[in-house]
C-alpha atoms as a PDB file:
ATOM      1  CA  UNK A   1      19.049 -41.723 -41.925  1.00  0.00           C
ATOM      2  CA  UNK A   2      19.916 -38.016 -41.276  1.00  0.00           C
ATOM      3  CA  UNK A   3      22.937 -36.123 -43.762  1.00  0.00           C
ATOM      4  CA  UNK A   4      25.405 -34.817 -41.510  1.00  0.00           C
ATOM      5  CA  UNK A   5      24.784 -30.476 -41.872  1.00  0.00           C
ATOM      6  CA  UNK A   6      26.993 -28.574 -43.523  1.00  0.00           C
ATOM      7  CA  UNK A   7      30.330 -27.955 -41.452  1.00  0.00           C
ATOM      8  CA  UNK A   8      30.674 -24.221 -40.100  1.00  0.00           C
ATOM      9  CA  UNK A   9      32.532 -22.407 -42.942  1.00  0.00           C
ATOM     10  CA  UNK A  10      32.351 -25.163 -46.004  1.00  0.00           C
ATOM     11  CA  UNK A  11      31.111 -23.505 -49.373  1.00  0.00           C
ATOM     12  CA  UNK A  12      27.854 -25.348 -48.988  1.00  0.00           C
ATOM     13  CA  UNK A  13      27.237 -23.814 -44.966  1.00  0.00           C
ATOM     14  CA  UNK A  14      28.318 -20.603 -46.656  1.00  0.00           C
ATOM     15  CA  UNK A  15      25.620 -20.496 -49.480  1.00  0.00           C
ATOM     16  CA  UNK A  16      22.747 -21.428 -46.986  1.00  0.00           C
ATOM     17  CA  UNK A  17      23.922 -18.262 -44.742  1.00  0.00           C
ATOM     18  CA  UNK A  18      23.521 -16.055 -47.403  1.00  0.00           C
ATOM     19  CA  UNK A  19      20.174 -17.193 -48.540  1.00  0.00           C
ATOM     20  CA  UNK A  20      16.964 -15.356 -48.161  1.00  0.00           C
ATOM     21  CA  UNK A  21      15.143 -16.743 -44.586  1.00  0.00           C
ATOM     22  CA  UNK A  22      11.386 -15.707 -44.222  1.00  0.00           C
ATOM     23  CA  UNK A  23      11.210 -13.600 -41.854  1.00  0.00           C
ATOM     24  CA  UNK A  24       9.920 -15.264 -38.326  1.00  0.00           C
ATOM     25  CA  UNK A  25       8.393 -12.088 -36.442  1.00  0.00           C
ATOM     26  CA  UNK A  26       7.983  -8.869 -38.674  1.00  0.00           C
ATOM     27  CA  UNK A  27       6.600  -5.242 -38.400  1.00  0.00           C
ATOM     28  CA  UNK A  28       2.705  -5.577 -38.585  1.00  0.00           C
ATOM     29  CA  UNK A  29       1.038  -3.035 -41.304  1.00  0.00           C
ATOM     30  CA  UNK A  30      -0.086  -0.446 -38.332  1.00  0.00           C
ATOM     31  CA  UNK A  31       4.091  -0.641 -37.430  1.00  0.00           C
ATOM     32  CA  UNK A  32       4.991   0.052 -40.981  1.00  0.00           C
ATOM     33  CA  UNK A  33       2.551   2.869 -41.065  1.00  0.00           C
ATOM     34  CA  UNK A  34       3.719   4.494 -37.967  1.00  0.00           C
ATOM     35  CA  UNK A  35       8.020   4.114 -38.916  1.00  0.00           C
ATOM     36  CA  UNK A  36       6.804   6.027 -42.541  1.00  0.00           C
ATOM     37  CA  UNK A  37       4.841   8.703 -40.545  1.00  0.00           C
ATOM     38  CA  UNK A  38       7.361   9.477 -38.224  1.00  0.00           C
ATOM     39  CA  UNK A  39      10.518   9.122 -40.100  1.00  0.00           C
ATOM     40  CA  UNK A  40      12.280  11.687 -41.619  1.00  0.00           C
ATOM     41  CA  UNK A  41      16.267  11.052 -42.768  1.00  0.00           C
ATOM     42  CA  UNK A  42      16.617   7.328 -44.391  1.00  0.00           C
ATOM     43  CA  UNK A  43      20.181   6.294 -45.029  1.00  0.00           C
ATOM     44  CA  UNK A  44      20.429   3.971 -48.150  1.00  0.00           C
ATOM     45  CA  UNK A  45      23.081   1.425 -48.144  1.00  0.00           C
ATOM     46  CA  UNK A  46      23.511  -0.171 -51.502  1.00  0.00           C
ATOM     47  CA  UNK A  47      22.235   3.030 -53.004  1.00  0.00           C
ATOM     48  CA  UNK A  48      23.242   2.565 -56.759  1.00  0.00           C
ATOM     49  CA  UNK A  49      23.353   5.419 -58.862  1.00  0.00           C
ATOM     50  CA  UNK A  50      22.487   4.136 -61.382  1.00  0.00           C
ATOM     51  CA  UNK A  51      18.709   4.774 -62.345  1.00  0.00           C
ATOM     52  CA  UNK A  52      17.435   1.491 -63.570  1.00  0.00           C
ATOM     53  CA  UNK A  53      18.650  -0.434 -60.019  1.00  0.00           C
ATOM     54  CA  UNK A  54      15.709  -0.755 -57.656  1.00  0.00           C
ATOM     55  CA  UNK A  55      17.949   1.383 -55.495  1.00  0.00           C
ATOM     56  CA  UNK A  56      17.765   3.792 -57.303  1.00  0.00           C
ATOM     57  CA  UNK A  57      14.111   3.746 -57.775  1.00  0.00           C
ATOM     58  CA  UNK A  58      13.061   3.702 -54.440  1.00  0.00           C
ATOM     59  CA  UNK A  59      15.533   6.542 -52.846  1.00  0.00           C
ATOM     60  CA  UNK A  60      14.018   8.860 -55.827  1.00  0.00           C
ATOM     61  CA  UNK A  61      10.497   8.058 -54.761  1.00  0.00           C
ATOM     62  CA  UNK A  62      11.264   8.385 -51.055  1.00  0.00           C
ATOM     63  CA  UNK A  63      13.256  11.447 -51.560  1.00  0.00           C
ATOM     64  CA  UNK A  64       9.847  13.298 -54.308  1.00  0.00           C
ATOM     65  CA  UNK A  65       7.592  12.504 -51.449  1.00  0.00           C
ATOM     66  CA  UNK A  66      10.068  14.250 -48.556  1.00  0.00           C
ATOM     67  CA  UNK A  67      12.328  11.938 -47.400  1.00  0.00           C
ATOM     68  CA  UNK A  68      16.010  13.120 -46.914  1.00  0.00           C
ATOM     69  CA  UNK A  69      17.884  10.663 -48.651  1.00  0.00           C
ATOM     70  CA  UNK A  70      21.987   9.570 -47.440  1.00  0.00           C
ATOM     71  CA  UNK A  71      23.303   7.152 -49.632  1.00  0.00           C
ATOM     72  CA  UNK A  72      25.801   4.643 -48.609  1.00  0.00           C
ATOM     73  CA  UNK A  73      27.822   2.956 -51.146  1.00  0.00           C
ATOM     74  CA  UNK A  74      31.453   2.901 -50.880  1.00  0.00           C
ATOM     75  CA  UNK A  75      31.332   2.990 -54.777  1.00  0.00           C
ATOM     76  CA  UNK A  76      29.888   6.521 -55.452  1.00  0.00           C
ATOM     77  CA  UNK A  77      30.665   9.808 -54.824  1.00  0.00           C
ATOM     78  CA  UNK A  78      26.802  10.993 -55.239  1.00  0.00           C
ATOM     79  CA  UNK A  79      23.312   9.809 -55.798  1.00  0.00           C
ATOM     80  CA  UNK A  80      20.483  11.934 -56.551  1.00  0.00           C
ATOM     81  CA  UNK A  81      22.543  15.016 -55.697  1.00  0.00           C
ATOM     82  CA  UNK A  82      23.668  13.798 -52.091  1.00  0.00           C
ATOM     83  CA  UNK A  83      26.858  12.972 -51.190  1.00  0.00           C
ATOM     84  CA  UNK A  84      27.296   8.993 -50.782  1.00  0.00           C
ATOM     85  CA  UNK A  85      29.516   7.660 -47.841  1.00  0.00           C
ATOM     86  CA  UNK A  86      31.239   4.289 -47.632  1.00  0.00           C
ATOM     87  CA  UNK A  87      29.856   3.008 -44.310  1.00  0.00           C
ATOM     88  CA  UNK A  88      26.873   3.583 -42.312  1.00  0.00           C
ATOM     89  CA  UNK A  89      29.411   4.907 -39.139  1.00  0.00           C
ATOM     90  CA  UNK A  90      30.331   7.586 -41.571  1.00  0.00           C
ATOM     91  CA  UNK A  91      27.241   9.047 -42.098  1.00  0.00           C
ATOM     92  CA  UNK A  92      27.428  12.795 -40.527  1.00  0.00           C
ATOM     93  CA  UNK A  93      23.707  12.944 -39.750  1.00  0.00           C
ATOM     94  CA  UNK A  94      21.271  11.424 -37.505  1.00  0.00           C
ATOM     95  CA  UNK A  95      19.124   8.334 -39.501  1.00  0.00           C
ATOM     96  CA  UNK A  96      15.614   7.507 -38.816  1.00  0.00           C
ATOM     97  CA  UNK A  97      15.767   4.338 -41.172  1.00  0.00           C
ATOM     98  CA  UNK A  98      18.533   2.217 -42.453  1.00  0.00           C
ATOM     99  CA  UNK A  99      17.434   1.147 -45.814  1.00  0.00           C
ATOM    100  CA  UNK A 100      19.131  -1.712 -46.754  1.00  0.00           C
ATOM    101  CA  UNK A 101      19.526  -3.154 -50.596  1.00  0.00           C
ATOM    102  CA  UNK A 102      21.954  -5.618 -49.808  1.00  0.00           C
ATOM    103  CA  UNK A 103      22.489  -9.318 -50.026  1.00  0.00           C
ATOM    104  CA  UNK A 104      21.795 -11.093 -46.495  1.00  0.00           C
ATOM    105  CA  UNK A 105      24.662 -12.031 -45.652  1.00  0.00           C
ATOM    106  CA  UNK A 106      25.882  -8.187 -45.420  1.00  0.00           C
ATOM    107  CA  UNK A 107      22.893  -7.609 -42.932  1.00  0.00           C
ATOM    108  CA  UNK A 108      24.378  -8.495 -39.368  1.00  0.00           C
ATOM    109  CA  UNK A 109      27.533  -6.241 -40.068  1.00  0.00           C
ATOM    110  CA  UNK A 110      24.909  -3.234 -41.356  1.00  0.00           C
ATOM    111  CA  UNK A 111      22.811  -3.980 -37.916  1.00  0.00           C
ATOM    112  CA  UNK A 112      26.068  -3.294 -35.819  1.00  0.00           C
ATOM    113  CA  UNK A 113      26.507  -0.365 -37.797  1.00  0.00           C
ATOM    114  CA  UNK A 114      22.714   1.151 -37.438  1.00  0.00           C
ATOM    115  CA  UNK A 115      22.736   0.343 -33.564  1.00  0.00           C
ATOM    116  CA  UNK A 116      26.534   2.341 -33.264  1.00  0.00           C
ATOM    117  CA  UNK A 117      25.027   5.579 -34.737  1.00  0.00           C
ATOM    118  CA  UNK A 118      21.837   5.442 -32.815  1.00  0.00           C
ATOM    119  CA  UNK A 119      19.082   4.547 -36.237  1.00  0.00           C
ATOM    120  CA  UNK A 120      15.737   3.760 -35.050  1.00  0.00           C
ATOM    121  CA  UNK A 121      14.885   1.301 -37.707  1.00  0.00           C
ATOM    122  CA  UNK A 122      16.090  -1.263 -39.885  1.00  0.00           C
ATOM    123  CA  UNK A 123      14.559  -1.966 -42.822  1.00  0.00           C
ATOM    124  CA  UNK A 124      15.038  -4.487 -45.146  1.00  0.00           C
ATOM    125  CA  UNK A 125      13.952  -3.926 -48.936  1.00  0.00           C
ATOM    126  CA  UNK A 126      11.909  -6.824 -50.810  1.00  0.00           C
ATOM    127  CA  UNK A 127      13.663 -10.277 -50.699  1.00  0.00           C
ATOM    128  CA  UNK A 128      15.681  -9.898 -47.927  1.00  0.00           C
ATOM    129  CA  UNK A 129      15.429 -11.196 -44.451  1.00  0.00           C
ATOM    130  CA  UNK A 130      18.068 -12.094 -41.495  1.00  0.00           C
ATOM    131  CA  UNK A 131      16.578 -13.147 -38.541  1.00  0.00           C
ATOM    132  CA  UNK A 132      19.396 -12.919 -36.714  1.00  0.00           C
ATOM    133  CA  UNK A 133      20.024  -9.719 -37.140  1.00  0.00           C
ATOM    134  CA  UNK A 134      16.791  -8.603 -36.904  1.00  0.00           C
ATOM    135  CA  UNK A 135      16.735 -10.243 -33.174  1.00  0.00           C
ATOM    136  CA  UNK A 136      19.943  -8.477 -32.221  1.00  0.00           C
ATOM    137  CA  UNK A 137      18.536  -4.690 -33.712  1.00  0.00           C
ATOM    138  CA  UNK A 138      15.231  -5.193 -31.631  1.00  0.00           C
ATOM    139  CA  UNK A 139      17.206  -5.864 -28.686  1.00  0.00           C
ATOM    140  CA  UNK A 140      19.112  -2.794 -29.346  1.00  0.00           C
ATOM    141  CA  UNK A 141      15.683  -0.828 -29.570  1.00  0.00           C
ATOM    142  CA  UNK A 142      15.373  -0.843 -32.979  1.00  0.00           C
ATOM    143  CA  UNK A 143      12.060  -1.860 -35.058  1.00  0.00           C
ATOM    144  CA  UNK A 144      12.610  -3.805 -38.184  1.00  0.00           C
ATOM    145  CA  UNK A 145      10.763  -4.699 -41.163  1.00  0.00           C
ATOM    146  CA  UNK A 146      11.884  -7.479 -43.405  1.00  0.00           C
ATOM    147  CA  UNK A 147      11.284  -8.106 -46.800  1.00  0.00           C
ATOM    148  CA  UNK A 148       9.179  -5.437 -47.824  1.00  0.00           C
ATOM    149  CA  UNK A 149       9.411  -2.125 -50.140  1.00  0.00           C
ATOM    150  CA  UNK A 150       9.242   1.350 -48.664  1.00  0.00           C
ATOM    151  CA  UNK A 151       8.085   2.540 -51.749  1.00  0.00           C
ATOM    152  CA  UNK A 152       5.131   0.129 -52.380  1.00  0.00           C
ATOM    153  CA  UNK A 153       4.397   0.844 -48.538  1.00  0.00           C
ATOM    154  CA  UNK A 154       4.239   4.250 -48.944  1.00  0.00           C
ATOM    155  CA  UNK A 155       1.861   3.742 -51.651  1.00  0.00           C
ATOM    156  CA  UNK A 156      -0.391   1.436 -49.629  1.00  0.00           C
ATOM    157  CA  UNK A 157      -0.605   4.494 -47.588  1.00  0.00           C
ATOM    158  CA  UNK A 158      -1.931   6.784 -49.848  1.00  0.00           C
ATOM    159  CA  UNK A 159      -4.563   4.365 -51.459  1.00  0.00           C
END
């Protein structure tokens, strides 16, 4: 006998939202290639500035090999010498790629804001995935890569 699921909204429905999904369809290896070639401006939501966060780490490398880094973090003022903004729909410049180091659940409301300022790509960092989301960005025009590192792609490149 089948266990009922999880009602809509109870604590345990809420934990398996927010978990990690693998992601169903995802950018092949010639796709990633191609959004790191042609993309110039990545905004970084969850940028940390603090330097030991993976965050951190990444939008430094990014930024060393030409990237123009916009972090967003309602939290900070700056990071890496750029002024940080609270929300994506804030951001005063166009963006090529929404990084995002956030938890999953936070994904659908970041997609909403990448498709409102026009982004071309949504990318989310190692360990996340929202397939969901990811469905609503491409039908918005938007590539997406899920669960994967722009730094350790970019490095894939150049080996």
């Amino acid at each position: 006998m089948q266990a009922n699921p999880p009602r809509s909204g109870s604590p345990v429905q809420n934990r398996m939202d927010s978990a990690c999904e693998m992601p169903v369809r995802n950018a092949t290896s010639e796709e990633v290639g191609r959004i790191l070639e042609r993309s110039k401006t990545v905004a970084v939501v969850g940028l940390s500035d603090k330097p030991d966060r993976d965050s951190h780490r990444v939008a430094a490398y990014l930024r060393q090999r030409g990237y123009r880094i916009v972090p967003v973090n309602p939290n900070v003022a700056t990071v890496l010498g750029e002024q940080a903004y609270p929300r994506l729909r804030e951001v005063p410049v166009p963006v090529d790629v929404v990084d995002i180091f956030r938890k999953p659940d936070a994904v659908p409301e970041i997609v909403e804001d990448a498709i409102a300022i026009g982004a071309r790509v949504i990318w989310m960092q190692e360990g996340i995935a929202h397939n969901a989301a990811a469905d609503r960005a491409r039908a918005a025009g938007l590539a997406v890569v899920m669960n994967k590192c722009m730094l350790k792609e970019l490095r894939k490149l150049d080996s």
